[in-house]
C-alpha atoms as a PDB file:
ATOM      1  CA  UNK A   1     -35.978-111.223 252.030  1.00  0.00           C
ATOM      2  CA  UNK A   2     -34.909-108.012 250.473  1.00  0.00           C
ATOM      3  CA  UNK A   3     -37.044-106.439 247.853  1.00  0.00           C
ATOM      4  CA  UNK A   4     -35.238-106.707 244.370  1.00  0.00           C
ATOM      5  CA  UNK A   5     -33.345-103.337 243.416  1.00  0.00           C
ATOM      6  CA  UNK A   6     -35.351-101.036 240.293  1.00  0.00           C
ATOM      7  CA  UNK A   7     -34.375-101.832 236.752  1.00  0.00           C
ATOM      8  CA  UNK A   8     -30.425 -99.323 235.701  1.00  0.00           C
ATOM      9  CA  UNK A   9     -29.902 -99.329 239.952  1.00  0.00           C
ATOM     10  CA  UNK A  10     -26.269-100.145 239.955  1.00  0.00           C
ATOM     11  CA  UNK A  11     -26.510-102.642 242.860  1.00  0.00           C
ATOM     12  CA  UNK A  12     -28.985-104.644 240.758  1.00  0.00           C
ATOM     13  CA  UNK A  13     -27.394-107.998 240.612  1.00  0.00           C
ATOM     14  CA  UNK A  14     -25.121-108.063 243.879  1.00  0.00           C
ATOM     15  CA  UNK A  15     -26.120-109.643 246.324  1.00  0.00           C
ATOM     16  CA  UNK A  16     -24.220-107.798 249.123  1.00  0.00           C
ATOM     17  CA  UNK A  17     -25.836-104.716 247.905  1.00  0.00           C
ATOM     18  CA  UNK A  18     -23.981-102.545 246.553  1.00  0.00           C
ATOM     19  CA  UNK A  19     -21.563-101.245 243.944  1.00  0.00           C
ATOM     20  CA  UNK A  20     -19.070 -98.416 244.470  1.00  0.00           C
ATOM     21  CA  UNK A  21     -19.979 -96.389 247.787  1.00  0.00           C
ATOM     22  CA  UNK A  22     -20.373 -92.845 246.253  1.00  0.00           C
ATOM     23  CA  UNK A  23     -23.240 -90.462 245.547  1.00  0.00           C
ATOM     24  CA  UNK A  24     -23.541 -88.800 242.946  1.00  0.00           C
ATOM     25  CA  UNK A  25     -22.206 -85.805 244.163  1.00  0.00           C
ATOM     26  CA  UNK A  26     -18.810 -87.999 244.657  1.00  0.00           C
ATOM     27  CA  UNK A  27     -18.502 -87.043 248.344  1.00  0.00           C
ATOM     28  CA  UNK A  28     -17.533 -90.612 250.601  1.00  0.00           C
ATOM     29  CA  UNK A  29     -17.079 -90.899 254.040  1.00  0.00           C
ATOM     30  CA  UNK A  30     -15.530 -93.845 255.844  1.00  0.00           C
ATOM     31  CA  UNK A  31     -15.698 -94.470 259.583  1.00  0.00           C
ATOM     32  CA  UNK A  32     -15.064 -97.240 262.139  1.00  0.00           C
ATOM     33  CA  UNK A  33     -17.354 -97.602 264.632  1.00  0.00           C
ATOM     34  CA  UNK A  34     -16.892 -99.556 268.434  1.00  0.00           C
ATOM     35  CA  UNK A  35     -20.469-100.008 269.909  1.00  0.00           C
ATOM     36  CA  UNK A  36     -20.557-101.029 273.546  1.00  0.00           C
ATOM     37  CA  UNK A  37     -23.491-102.101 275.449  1.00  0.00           C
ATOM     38  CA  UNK A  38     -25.756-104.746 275.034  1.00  0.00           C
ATOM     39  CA  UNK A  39     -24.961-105.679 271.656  1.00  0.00           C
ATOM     40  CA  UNK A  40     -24.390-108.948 271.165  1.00  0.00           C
ATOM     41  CA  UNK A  41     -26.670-111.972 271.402  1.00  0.00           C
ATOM     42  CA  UNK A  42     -29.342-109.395 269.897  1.00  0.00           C
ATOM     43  CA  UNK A  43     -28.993-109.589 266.352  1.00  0.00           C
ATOM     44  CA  UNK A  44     -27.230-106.404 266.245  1.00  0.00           C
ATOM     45  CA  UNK A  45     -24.969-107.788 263.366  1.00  0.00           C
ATOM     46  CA  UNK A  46     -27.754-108.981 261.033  1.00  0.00           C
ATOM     47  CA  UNK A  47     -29.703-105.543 261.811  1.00  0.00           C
ATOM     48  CA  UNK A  48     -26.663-104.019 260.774  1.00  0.00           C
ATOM     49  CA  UNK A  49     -26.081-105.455 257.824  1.00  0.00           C
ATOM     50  CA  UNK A  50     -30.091-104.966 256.515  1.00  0.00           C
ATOM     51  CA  UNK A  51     -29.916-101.409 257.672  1.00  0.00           C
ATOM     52  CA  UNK A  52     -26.702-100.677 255.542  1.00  0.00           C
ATOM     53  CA  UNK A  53     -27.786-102.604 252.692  1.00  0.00           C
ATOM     54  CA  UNK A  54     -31.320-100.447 252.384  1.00  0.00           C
ATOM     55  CA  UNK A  55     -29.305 -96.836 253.122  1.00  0.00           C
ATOM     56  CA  UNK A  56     -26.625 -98.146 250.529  1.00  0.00           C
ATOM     57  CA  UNK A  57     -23.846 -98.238 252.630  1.00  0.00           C
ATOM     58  CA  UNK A  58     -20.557-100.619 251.829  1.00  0.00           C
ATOM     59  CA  UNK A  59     -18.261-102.020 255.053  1.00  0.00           C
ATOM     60  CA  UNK A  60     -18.317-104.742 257.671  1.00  0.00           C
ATOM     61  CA  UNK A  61     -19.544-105.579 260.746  1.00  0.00           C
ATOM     62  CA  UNK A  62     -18.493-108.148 263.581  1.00  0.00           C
ATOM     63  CA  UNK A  63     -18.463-109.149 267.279  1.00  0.00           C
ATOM     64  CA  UNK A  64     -15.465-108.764 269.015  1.00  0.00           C
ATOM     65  CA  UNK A  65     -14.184-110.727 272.358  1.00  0.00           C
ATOM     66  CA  UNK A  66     -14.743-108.118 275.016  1.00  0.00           C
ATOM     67  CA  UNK A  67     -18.815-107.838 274.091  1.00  0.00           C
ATOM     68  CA  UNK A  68     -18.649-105.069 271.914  1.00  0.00           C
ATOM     69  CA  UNK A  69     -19.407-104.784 267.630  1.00  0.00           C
ATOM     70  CA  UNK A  70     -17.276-103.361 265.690  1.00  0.00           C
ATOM     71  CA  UNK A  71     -18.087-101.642 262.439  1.00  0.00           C
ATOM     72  CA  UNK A  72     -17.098-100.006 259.435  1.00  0.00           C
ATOM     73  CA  UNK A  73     -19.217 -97.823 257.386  1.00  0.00           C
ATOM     74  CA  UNK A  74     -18.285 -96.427 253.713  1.00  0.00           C
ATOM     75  CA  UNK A  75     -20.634 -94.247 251.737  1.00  0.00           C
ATOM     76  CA  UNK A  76     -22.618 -90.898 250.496  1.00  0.00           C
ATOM     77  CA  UNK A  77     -22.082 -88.618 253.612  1.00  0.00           C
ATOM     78  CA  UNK A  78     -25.759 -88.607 254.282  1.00  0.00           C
ATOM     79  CA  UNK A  79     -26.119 -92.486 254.543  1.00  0.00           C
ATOM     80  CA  UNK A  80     -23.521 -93.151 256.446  1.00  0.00           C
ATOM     81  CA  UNK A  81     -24.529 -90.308 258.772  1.00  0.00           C
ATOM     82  CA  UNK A  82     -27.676 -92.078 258.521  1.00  0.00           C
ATOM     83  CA  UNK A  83     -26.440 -95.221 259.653  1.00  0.00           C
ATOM     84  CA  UNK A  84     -24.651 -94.046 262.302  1.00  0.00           C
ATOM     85  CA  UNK A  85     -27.620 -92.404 263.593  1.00  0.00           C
ATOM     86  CA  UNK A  86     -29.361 -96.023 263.887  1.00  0.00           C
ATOM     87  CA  UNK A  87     -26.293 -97.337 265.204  1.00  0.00           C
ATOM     88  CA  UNK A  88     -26.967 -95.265 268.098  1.00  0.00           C
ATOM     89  CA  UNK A  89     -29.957 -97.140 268.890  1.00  0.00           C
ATOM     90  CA  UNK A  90     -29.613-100.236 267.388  1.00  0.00           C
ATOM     91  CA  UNK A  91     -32.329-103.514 267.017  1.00  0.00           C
ATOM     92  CA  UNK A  92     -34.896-103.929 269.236  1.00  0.00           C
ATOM     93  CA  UNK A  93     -33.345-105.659 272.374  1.00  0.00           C
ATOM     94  CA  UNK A  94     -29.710-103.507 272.108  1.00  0.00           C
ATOM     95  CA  UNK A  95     -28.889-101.272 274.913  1.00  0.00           C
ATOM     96  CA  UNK A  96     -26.229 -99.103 273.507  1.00  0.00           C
ATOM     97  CA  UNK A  97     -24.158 -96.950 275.867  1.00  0.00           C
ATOM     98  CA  UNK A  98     -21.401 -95.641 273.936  1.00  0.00           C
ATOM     99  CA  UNK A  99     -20.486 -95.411 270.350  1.00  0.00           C
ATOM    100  CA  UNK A 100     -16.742 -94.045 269.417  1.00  0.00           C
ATOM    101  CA  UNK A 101     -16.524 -93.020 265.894  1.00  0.00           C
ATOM    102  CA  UNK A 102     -13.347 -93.028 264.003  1.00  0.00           C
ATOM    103  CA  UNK A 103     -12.847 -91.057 260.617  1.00  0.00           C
ATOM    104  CA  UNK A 104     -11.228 -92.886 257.805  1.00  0.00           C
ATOM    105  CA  UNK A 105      -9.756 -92.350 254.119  1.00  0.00           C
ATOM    106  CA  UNK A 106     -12.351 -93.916 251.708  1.00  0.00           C
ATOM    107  CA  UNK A 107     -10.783 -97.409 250.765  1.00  0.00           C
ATOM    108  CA  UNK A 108     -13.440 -97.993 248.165  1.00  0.00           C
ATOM    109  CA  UNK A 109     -15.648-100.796 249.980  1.00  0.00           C
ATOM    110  CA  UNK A 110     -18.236-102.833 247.747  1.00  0.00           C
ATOM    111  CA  UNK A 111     -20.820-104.328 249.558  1.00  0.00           C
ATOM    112  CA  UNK A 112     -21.622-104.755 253.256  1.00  0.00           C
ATOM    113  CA  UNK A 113     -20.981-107.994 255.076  1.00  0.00           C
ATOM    114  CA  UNK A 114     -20.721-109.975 258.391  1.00  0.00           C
ATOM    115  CA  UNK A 115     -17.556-110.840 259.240  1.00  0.00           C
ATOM    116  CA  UNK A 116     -16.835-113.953 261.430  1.00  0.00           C
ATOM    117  CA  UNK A 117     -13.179-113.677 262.980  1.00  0.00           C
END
């Protein structure tokens, strides 16, 4: 379980963790992300998701039909940059072998879930 946010944090409350996706600098970036490898059937999804939830990071993650995950990360600059940087590596048991990074507008995310279709 995820420790509870501190008292005037403005995800306190939401449960998919997170408000807005800015800093407070105002600077968002939004990319989609294709991760092939071994990536599914290792809880890359669920690492995912706890890994954007502690850097603060809205979007989406989800398996698609030809083995690989597909993301979507919207945030401060240096979270998602962050994130991508674990992406790279992944859970425990992930072999990751190529990552291909798309740049996005901002399309003002809230929260960070798994997505099942």
């Amino acid at each position: 379980m995820l420790p509870e946010p501190p008292a005037g944090d403005p995800t306190a409350g939401d449960p998919t963790g997170g408000g807005p996706a800015v800093d407070s600098g105002g600077e968002v970036r939004r990319v989609r992300v294709l991760v092939e490898g071994r990536v599914q059937g290792v809880w890359f999804r669920d690492a995912t998701h706890e890994e954007a939830l502690r850097l603060g990071v809205a979007g989406w993650v989800r398996n698609l039909p030809d083995g690989r995950v597909e993301a979507v990360f919207e945030g401060p600059l240096a979270a998602v940059a962050a994130l991508l940087g674990w992406t790279r590596g992944g859970p425990e048991h992930a072999v990751v072998t190529h990552l291909e990074i798309c740049e996005e507008p901002p399309a003002g995310e809230r929260g960070f879930r798994i997505r099942y279709d």
